[in-house]
N, C-alpha and C. Protein backbone atom coordinates (compact mmCIF):
# COMPACT_ATOMS: atom_id res chain seq x y z
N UNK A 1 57.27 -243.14 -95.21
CA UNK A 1 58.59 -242.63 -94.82
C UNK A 1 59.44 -243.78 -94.28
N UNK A 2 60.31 -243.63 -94.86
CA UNK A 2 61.66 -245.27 -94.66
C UNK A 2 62.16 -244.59 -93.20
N UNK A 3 63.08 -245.72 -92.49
CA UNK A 3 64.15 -245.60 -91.36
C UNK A 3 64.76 -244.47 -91.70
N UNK A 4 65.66 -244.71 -92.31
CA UNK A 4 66.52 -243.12 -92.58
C UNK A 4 66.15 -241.95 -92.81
N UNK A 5 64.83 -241.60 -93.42
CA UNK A 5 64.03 -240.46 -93.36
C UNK A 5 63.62 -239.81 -91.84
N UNK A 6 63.24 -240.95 -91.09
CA UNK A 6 62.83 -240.86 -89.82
C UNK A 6 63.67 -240.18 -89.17
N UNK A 7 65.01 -241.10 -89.07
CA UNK A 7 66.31 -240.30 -88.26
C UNK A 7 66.52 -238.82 -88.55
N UNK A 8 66.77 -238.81 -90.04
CA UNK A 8 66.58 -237.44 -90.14
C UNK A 8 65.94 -236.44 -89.88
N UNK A 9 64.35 -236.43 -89.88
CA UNK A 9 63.40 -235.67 -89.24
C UNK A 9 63.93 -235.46 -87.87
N UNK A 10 64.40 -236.68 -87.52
CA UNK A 10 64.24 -236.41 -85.86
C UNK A 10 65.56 -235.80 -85.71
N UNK A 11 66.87 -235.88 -85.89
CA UNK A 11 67.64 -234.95 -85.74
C UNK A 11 67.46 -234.12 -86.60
N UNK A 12 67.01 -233.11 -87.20
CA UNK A 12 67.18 -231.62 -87.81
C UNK A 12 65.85 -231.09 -86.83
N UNK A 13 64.73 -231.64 -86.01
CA UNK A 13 63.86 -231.12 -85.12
C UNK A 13 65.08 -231.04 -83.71
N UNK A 14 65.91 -231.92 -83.20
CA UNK A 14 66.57 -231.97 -82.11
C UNK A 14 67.50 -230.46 -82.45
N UNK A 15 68.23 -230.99 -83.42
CA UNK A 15 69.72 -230.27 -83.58
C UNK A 15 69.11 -228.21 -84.49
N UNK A 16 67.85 -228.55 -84.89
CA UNK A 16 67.59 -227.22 -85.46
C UNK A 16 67.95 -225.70 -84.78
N UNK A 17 67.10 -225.77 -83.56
CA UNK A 17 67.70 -224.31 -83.04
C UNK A 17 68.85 -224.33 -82.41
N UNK A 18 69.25 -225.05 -81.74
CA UNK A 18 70.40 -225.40 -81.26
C UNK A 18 71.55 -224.62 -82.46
N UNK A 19 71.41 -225.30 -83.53
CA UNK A 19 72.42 -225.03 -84.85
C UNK A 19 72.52 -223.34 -84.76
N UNK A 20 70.78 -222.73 -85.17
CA UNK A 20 71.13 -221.59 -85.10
C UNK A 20 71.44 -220.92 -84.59
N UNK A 21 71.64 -221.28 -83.13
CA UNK A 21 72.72 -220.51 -81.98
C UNK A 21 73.83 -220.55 -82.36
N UNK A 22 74.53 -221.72 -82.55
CA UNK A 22 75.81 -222.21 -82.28
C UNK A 22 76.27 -221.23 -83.62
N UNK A 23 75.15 -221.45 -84.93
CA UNK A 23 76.02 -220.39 -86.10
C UNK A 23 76.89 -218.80 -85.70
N UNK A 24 76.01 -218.31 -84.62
CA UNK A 24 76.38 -217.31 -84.46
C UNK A 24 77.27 -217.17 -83.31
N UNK A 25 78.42 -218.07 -82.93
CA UNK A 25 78.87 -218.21 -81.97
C UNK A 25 80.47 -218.22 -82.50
N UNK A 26 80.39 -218.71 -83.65
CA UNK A 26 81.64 -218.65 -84.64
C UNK A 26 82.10 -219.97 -84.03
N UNK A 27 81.60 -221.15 -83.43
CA UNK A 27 82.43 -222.12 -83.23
C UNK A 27 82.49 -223.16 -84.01
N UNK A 28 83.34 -223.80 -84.59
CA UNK A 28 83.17 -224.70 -86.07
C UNK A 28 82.88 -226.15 -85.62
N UNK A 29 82.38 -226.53 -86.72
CA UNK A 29 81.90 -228.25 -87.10
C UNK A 29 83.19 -229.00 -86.20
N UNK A 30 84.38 -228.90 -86.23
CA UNK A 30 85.24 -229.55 -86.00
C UNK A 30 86.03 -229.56 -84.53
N UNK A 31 85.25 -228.10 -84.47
CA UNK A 31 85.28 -228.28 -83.02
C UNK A 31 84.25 -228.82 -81.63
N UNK A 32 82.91 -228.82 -82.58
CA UNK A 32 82.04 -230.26 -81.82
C UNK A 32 82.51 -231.57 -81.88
N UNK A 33 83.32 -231.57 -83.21
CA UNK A 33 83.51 -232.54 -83.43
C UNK A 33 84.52 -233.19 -82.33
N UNK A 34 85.76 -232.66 -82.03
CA UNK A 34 86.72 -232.82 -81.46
C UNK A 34 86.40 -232.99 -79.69
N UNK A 35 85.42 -232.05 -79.40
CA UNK A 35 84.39 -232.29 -78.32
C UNK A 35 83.60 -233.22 -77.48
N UNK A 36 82.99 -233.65 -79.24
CA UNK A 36 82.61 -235.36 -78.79
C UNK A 36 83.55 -236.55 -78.49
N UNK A 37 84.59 -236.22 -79.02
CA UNK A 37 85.61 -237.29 -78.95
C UNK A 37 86.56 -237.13 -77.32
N UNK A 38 86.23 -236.04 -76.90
CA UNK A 38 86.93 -235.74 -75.62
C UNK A 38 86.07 -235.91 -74.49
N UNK A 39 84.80 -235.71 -74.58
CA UNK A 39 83.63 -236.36 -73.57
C UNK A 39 83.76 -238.40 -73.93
N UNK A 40 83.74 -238.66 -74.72
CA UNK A 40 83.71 -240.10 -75.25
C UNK A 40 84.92 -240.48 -74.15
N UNK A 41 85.94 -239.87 -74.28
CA UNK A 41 87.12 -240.27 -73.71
C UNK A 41 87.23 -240.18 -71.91
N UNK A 42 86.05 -239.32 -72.05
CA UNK A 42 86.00 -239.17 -70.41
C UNK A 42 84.78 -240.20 -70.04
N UNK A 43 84.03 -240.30 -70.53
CA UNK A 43 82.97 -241.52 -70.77
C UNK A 43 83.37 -242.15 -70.48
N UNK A 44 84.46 -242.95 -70.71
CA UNK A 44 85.31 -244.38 -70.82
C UNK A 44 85.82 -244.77 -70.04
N UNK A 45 86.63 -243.53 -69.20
CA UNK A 45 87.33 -243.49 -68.07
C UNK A 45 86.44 -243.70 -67.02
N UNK A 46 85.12 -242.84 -67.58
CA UNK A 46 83.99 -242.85 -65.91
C UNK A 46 83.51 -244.31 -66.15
N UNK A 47 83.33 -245.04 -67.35
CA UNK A 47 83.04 -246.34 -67.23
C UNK A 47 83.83 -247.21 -66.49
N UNK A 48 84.87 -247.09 -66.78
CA UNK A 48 86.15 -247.88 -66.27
C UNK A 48 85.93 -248.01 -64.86
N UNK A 49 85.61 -247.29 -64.22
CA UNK A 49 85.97 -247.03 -62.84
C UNK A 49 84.68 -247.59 -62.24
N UNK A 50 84.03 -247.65 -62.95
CA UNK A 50 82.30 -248.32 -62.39
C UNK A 50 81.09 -247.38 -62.44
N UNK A 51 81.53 -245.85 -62.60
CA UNK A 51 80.25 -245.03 -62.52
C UNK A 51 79.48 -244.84 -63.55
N UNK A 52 78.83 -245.68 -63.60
CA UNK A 52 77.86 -246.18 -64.93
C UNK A 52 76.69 -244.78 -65.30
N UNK A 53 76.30 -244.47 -64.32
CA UNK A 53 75.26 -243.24 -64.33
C UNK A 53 75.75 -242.08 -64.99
N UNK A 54 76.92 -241.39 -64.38
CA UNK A 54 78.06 -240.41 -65.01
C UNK A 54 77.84 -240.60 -66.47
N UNK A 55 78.59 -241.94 -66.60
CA UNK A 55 79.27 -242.37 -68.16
C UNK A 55 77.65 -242.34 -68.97
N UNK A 56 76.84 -243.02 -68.52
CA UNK A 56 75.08 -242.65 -69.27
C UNK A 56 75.08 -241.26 -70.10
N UNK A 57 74.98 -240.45 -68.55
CA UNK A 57 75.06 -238.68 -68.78
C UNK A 57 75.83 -238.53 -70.25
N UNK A 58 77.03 -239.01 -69.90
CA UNK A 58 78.13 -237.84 -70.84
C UNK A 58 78.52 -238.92 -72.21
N UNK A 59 78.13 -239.91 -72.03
CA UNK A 59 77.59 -240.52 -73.44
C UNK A 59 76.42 -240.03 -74.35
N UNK A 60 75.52 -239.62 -73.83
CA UNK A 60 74.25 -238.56 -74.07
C UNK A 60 74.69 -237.98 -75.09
N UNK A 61 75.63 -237.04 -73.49
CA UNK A 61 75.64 -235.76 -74.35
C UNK A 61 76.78 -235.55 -75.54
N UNK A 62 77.43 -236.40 -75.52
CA UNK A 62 78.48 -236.90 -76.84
C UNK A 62 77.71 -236.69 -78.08
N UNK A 63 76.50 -237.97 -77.56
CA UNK A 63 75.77 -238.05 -78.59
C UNK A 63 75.04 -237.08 -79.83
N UNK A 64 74.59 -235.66 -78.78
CA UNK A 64 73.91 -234.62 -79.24
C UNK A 64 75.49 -233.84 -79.75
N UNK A 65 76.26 -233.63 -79.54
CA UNK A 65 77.60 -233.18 -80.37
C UNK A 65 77.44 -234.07 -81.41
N UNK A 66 77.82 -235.47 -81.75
CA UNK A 66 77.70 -236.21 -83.00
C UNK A 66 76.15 -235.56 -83.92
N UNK A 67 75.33 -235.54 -83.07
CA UNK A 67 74.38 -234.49 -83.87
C UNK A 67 74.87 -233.40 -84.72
N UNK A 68 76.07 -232.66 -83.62
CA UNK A 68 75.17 -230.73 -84.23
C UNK A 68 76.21 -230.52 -85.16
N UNK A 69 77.22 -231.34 -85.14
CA UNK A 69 78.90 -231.04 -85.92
C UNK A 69 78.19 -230.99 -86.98
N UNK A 70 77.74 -232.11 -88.05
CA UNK A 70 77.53 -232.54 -89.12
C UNK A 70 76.25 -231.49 -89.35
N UNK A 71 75.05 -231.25 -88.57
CA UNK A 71 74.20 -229.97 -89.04
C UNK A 71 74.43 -228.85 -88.87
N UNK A 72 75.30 -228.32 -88.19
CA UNK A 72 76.44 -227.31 -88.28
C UNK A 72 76.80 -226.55 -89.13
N UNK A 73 77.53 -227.85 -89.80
CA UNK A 73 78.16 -228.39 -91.19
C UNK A 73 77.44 -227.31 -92.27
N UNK A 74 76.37 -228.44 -92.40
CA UNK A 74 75.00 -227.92 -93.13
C UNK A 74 74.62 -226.89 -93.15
N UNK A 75 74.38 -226.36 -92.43
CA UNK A 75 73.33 -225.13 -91.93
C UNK A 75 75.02 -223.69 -92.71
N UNK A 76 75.52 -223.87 -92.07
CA UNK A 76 76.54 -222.73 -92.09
C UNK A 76 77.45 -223.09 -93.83
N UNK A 77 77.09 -223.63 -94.70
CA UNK A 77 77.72 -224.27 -95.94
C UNK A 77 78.93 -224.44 -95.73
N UNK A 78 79.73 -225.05 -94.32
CA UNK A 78 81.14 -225.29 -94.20
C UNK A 78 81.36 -226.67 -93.94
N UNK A 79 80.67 -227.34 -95.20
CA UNK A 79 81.08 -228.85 -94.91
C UNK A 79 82.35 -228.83 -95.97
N UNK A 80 83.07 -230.10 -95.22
CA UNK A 80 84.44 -230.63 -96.00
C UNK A 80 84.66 -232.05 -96.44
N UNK A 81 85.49 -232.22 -97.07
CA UNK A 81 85.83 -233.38 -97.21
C UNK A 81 86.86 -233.79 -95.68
N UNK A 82 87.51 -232.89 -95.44
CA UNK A 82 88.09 -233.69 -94.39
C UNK A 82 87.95 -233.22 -92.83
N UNK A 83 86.35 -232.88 -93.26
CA UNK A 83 85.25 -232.69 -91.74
C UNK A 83 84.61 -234.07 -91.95
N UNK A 84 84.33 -234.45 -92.81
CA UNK A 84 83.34 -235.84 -92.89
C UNK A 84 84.48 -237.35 -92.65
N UNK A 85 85.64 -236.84 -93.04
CA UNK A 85 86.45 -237.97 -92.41
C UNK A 85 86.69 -237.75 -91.22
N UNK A 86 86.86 -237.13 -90.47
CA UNK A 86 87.29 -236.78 -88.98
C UNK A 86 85.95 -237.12 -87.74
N UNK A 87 85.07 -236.35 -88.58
CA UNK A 87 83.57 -237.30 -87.94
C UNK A 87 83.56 -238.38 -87.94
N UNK A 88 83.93 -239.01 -89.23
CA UNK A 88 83.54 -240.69 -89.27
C UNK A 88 84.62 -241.31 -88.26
N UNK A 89 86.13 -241.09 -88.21
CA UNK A 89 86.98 -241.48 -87.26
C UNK A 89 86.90 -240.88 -85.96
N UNK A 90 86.00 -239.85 -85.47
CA UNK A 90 86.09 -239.65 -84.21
C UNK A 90 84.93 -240.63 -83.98
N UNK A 91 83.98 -241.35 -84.25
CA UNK A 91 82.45 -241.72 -84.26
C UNK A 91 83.09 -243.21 -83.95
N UNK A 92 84.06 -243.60 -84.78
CA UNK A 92 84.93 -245.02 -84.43
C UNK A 92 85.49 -245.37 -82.99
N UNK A 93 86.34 -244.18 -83.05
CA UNK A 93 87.33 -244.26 -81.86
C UNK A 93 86.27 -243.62 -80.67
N UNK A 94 85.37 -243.01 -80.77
CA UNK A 94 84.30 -242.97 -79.69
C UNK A 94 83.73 -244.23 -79.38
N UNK A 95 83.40 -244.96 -79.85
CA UNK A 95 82.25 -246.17 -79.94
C UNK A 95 83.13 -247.23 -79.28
N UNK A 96 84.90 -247.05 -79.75
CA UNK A 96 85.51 -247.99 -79.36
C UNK A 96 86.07 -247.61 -77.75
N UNK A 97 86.16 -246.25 -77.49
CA UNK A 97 86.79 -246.34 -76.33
C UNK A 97 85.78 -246.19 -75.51
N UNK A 98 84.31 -246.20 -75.58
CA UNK A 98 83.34 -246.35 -74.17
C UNK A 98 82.85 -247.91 -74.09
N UNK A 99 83.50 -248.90 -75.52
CA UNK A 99 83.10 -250.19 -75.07
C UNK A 99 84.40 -250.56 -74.07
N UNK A 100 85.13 -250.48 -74.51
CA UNK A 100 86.75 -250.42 -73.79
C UNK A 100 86.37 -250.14 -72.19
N UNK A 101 85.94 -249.11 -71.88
CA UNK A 101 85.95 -248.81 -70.57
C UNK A 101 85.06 -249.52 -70.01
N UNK A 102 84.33 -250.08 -70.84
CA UNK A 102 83.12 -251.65 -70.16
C UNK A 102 83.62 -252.55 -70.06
N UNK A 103 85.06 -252.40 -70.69
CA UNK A 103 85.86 -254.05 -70.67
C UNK A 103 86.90 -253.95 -69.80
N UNK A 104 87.51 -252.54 -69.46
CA UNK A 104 88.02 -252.94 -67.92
C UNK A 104 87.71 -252.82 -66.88
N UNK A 105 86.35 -252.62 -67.00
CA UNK A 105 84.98 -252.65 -65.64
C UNK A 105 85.23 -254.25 -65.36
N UNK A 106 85.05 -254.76 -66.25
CA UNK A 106 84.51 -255.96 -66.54
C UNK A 106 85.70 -257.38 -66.22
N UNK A 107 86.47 -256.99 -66.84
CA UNK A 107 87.81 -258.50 -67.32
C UNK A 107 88.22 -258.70 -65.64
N UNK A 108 88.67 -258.06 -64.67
CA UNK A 108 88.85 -258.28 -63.13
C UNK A 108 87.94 -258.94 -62.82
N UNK A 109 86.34 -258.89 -63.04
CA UNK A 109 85.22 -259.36 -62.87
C UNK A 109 85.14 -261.13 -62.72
N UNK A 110 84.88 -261.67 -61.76
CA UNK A 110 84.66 -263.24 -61.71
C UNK A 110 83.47 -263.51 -62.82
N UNK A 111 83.27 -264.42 -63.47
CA UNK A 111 81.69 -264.55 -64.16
C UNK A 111 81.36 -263.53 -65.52
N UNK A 112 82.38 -262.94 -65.85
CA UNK A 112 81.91 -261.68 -66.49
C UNK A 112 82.32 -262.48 -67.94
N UNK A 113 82.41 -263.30 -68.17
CA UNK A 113 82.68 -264.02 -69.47
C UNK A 113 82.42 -263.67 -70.82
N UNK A 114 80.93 -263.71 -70.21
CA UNK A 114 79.83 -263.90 -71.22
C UNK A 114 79.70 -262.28 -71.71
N UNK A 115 79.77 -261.87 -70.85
CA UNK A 115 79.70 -259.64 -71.25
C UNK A 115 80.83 -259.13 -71.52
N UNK A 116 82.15 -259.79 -71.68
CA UNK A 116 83.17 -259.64 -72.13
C UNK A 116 83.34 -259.84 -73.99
N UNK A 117 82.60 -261.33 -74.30
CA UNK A 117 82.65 -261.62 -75.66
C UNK A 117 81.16 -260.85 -76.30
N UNK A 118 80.60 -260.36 -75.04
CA UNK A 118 79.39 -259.45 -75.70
C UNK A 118 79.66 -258.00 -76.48
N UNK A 119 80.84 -257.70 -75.49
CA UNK A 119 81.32 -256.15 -75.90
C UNK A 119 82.69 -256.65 -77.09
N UNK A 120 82.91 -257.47 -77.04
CA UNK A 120 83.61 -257.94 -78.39
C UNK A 120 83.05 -258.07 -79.61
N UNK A 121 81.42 -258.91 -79.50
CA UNK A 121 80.79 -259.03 -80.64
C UNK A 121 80.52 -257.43 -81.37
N UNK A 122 80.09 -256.91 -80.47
CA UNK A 122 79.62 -255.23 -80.09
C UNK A 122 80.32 -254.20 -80.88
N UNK A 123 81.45 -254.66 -80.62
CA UNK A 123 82.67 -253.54 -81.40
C UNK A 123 83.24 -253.85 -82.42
N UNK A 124 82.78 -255.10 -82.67
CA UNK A 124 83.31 -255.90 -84.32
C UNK A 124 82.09 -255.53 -85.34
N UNK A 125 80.88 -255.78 -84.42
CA UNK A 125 79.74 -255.38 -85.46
C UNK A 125 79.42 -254.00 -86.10
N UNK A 126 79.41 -252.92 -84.95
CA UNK A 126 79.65 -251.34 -84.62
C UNK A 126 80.36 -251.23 -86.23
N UNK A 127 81.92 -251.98 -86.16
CA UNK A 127 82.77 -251.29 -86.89
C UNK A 127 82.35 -252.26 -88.23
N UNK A 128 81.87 -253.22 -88.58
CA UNK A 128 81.05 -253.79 -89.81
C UNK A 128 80.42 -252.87 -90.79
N UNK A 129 79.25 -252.59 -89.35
CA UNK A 129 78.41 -251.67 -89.79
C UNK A 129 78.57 -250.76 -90.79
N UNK A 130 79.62 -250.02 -89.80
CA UNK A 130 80.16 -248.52 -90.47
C UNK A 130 80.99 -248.48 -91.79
N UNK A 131 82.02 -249.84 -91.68
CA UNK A 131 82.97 -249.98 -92.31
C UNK A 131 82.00 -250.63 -94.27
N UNK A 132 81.16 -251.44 -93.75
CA UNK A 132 79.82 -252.08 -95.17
C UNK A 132 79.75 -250.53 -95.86
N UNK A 133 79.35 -249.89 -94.86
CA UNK A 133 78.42 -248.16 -95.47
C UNK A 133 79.74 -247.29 -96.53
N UNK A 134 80.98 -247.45 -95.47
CA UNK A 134 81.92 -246.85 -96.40
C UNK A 134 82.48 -247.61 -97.87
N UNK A 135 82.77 -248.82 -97.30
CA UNK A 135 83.21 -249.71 -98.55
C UNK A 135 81.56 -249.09 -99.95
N UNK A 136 80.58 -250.25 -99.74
CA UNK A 136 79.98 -249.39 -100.42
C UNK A 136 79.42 -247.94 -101.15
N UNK A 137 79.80 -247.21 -100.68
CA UNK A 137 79.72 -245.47 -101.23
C UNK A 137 80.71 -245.58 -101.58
N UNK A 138 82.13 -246.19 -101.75
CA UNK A 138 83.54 -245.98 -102.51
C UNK A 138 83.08 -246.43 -103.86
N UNK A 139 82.33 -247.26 -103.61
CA UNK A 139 82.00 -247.71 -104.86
C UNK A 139 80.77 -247.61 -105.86
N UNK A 140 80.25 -246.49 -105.20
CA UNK A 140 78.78 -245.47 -105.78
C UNK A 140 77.98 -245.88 -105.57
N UNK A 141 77.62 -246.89 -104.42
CA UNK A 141 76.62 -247.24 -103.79
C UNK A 141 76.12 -246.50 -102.81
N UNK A 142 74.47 -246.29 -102.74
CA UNK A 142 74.41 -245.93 -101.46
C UNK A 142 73.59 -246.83 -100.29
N UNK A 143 74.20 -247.09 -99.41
CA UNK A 143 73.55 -247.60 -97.95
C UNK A 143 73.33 -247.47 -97.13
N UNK A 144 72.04 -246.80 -96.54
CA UNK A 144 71.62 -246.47 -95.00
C UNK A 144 70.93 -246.65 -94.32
N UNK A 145 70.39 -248.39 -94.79
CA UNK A 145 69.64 -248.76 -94.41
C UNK A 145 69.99 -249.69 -93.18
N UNK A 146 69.51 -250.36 -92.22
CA UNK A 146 69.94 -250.96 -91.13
C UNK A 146 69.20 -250.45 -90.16
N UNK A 147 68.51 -251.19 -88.52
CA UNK A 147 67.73 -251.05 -88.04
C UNK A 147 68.79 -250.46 -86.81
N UNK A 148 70.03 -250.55 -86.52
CA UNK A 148 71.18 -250.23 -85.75
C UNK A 148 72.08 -249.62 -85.93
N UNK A 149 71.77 -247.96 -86.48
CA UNK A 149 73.51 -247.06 -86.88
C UNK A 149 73.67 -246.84 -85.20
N UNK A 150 74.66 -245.64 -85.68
CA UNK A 150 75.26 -245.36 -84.51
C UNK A 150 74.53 -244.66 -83.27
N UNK A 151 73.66 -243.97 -83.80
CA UNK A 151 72.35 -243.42 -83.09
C UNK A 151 71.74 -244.34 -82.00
N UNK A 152 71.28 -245.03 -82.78
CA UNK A 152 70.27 -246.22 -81.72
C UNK A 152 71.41 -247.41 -80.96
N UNK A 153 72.59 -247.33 -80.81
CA UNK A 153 74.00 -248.29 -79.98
C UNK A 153 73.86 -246.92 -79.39
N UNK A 154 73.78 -245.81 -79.38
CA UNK A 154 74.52 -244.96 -78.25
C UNK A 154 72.97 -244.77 -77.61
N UNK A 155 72.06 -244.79 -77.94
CA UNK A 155 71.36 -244.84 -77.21
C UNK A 155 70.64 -245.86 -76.08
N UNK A 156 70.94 -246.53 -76.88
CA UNK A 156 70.56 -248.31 -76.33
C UNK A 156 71.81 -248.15 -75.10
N UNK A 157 73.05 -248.07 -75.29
CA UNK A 157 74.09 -247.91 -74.32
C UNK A 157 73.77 -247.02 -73.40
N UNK A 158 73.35 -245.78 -73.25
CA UNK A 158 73.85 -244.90 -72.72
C UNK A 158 72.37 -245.19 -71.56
N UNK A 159 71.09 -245.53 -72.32
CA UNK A 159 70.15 -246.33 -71.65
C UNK A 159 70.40 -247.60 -70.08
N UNK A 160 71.13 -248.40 -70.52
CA UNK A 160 71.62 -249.36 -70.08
C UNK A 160 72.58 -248.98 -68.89
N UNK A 161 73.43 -247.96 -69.34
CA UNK A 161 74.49 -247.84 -68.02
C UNK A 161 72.76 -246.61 -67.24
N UNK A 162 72.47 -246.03 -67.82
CA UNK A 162 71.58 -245.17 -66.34
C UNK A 162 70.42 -245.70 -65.40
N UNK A 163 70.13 -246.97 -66.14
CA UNK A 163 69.43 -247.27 -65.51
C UNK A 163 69.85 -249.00 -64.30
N UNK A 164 71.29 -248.40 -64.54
CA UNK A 164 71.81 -249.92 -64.04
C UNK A 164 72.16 -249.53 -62.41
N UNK A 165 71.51 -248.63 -61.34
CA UNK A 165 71.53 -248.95 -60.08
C UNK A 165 70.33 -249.35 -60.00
N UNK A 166 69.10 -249.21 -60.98
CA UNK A 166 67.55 -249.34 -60.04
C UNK A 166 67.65 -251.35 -60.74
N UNK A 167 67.93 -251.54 -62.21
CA UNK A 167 67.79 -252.50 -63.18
C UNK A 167 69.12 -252.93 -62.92
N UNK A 168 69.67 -254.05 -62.36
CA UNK A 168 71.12 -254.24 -62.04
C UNK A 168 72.35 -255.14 -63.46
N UNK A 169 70.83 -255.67 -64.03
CA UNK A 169 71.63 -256.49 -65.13
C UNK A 169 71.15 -255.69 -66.33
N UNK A 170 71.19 -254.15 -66.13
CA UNK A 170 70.67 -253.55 -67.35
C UNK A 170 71.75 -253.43 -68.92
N UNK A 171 72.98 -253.82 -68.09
CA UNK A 171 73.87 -253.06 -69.00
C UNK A 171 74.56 -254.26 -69.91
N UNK A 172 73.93 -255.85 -69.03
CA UNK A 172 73.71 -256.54 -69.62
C UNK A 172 73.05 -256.88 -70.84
N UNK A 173 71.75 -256.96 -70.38
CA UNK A 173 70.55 -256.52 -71.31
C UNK A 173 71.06 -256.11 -72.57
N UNK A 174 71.47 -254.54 -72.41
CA UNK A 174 71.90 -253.75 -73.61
C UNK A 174 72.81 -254.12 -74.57
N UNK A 175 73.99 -254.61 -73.97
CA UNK A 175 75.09 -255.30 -74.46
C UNK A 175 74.40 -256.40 -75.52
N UNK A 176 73.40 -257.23 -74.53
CA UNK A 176 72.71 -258.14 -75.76
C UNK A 176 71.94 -257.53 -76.96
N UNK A 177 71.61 -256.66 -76.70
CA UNK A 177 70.48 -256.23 -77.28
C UNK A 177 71.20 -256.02 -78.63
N UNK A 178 72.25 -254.64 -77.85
CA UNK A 178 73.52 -254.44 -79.55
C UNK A 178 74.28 -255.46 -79.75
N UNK A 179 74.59 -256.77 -79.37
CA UNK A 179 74.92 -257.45 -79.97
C UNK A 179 73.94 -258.34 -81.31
N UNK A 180 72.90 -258.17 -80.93
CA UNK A 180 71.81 -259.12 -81.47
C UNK A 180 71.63 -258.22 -82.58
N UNK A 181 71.49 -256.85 -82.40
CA UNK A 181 71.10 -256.11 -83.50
C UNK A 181 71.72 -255.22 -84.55
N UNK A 182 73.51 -255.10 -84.05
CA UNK A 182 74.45 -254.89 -84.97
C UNK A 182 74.71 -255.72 -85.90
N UNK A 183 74.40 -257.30 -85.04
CA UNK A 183 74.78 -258.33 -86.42
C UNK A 183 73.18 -258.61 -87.31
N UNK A 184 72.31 -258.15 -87.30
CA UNK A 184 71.37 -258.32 -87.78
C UNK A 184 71.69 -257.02 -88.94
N UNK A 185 72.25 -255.73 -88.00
CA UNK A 185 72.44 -254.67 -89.23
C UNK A 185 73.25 -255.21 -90.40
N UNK A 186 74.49 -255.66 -90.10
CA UNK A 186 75.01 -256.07 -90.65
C UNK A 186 74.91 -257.30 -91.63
N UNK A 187 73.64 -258.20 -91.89
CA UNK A 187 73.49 -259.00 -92.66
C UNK A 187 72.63 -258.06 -93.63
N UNK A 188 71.46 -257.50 -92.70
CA UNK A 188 70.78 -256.51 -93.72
C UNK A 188 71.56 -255.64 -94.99
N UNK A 189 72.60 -255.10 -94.57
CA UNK A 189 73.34 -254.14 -95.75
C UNK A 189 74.36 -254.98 -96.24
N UNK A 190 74.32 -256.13 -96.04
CA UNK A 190 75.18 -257.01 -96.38
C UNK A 190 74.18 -257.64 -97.92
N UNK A 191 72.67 -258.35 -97.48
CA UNK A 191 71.61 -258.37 -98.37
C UNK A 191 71.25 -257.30 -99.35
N UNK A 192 71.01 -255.97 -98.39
CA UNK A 192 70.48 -254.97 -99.58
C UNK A 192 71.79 -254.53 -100.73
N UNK A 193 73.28 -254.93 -100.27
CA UNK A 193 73.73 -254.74 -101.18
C UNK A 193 73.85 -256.13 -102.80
N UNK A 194 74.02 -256.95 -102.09
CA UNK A 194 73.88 -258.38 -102.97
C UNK A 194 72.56 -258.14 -104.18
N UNK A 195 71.49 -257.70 -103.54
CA UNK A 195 70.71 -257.31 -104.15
C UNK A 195 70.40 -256.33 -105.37
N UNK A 196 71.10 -255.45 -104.71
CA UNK A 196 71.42 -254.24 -105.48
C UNK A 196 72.65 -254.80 -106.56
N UNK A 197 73.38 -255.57 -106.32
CA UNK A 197 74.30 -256.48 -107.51
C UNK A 197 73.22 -256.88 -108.19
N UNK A 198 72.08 -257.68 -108.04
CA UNK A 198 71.92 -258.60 -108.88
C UNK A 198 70.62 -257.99 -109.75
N UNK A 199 70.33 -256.94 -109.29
CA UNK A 199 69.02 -255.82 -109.91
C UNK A 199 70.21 -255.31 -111.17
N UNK A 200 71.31 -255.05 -110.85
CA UNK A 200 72.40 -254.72 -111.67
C UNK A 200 72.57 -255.75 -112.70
N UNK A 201 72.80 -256.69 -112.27
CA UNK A 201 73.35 -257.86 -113.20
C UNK A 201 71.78 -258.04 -114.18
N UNK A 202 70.93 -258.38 -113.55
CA UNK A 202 69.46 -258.47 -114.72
C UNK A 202 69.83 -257.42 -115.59
């Protein structure tokens, strides 16, 4: 069983009963969707301000919304074409406004230099990532491979800010961590596609 198989198992075991509640609740894909993007936004703000623990919490639970929209979706046969764009742009502008709120934690900060161009690398790679996956499927490729989607940055993040009163340079740490491993995603689907050219070209 590959990476992406994995993820999957593991969200349709997370998001399964959950879904079948929510079916019978009449509340739509788009309105988790819109959900996540309004906790993200409060995320950002609680980052901003320094309460790293909070922003952990409700980055979480963002997270499990980015779950249930899209199996929702699924489960209830009300997927769209312009539910899967609205996910993919709320998933952007989420990712971008809880690094944001690390960066005006941060820029007042004496010394903070170095975790400043961290959450820069962070949000250039994030949007690589995402942006490789779309370019390719425009063009009937498929790519989902990478050791860093959006799953494992919000987790790795949301890790990092909760455990940063006991671990003080945790959120440090993390910052490195997704920096080190967005750009690693990003050479990977950068390779598996080159590849996939040249299996073509033979």
């Amino acid at each position: 069983m590959n990476l992406p198989d994995i993820r999957r198992n593991l969200a349709y075991r997370i998001t399964s009963p959950i879904v079948r509640l929510l079916s019978k609740s009449g509340i739509t894909p788009n309105t988790l969707t819109l959900t996540n993007l309004a906790l993200n936004i409060v995320a950002a703000y609680v980052i901003a301000t320094g309460h790293f623990l909070l922003g952990g919490v409700l980055i979480l639970g963002s997270g499990l919304f980015d779950l249930l929209d899209g199996a929702l979706a699924r489960f209830t046969k009300r997927t769209t074409k312009f539910g899967a764009v609205l996910d993919s742009t709320v998933d952007r502008v989420s990712e971008a406004a809880t690094l944001c709120g690390l960066l005006i934690w941060y820029v007042p900060q004496a010394g903070a230099t170095l975790k400043i161009v961290l959450i820069f690398v962070v949000l250039i790679g994030s949007f690589l990532v995402s942006y490789i996956r779309a370019r390719a499927e425009g063009l009937g490729w498929q790519c989902q491979i990478g050791l860093f989607t959006r799953a494992e940055r919000v987790i790795v993040l949301a890790v990092g800010l909760l455990i940063s009163r006991v671990f003080v340079h945790s959120v440090f740490v993390a910052l490195c961590v997704l920096a080190a491993f967005v750009s690693v995603t990003v050479v990977q689907r950068l390779a598996y596609l080159w590849k996939q050219e040249k299996i073509k070209g033979d």
